[in-house]
N, C-alpha and C. Protein backbone atom coordinates (compact mmCIF):
# COMPACT_ATOMS: atom_id res chain seq x y z
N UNK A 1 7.85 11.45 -0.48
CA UNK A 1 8.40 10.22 -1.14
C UNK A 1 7.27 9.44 -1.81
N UNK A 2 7.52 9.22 -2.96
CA UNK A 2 6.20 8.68 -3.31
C UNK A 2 6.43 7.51 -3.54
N UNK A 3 7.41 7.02 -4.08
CA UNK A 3 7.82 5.11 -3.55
C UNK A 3 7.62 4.68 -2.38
N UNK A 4 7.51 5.55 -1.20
CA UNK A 4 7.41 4.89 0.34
C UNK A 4 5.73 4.66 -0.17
N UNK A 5 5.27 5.80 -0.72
CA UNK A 5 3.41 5.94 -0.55
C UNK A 5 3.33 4.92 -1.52
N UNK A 6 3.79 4.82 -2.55
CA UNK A 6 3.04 3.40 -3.54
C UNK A 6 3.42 2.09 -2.88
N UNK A 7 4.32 2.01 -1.92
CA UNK A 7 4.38 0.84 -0.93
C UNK A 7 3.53 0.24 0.02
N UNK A 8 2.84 1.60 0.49
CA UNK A 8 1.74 1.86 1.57
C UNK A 8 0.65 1.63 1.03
N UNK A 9 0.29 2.41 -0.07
CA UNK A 9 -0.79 1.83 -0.40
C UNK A 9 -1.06 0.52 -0.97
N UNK A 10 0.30 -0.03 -1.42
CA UNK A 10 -0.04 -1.56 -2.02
C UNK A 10 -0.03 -2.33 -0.58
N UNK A 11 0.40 -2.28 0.08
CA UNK A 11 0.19 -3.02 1.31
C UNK A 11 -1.42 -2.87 2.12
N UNK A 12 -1.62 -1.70 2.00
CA UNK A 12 -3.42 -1.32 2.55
C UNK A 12 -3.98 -2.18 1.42
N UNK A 13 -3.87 -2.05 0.33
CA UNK A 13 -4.40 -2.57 -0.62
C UNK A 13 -4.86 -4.08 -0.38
N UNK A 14 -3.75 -4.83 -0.33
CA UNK A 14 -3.88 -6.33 0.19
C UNK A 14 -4.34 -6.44 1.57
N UNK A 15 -3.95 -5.53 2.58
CA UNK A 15 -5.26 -6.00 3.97
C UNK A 15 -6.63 -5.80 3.84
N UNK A 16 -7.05 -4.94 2.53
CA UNK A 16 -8.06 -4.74 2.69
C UNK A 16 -8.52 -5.78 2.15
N UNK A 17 -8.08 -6.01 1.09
CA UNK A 17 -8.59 -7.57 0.21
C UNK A 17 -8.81 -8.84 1.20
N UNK A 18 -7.84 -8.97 2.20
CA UNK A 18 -8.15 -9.66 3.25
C UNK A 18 -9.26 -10.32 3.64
């Protein structure tokens, strides 16, 4: 599923920015 994965990674994305 690659909408679940571009979800996932936008979410890692912003904790990492954190």
């Amino acid at each position: 599923v690659v909408g679940g994965y571009l979800v996932t990674n936008r979410m890692l994305a912003m904790f990492k920015r954190k």
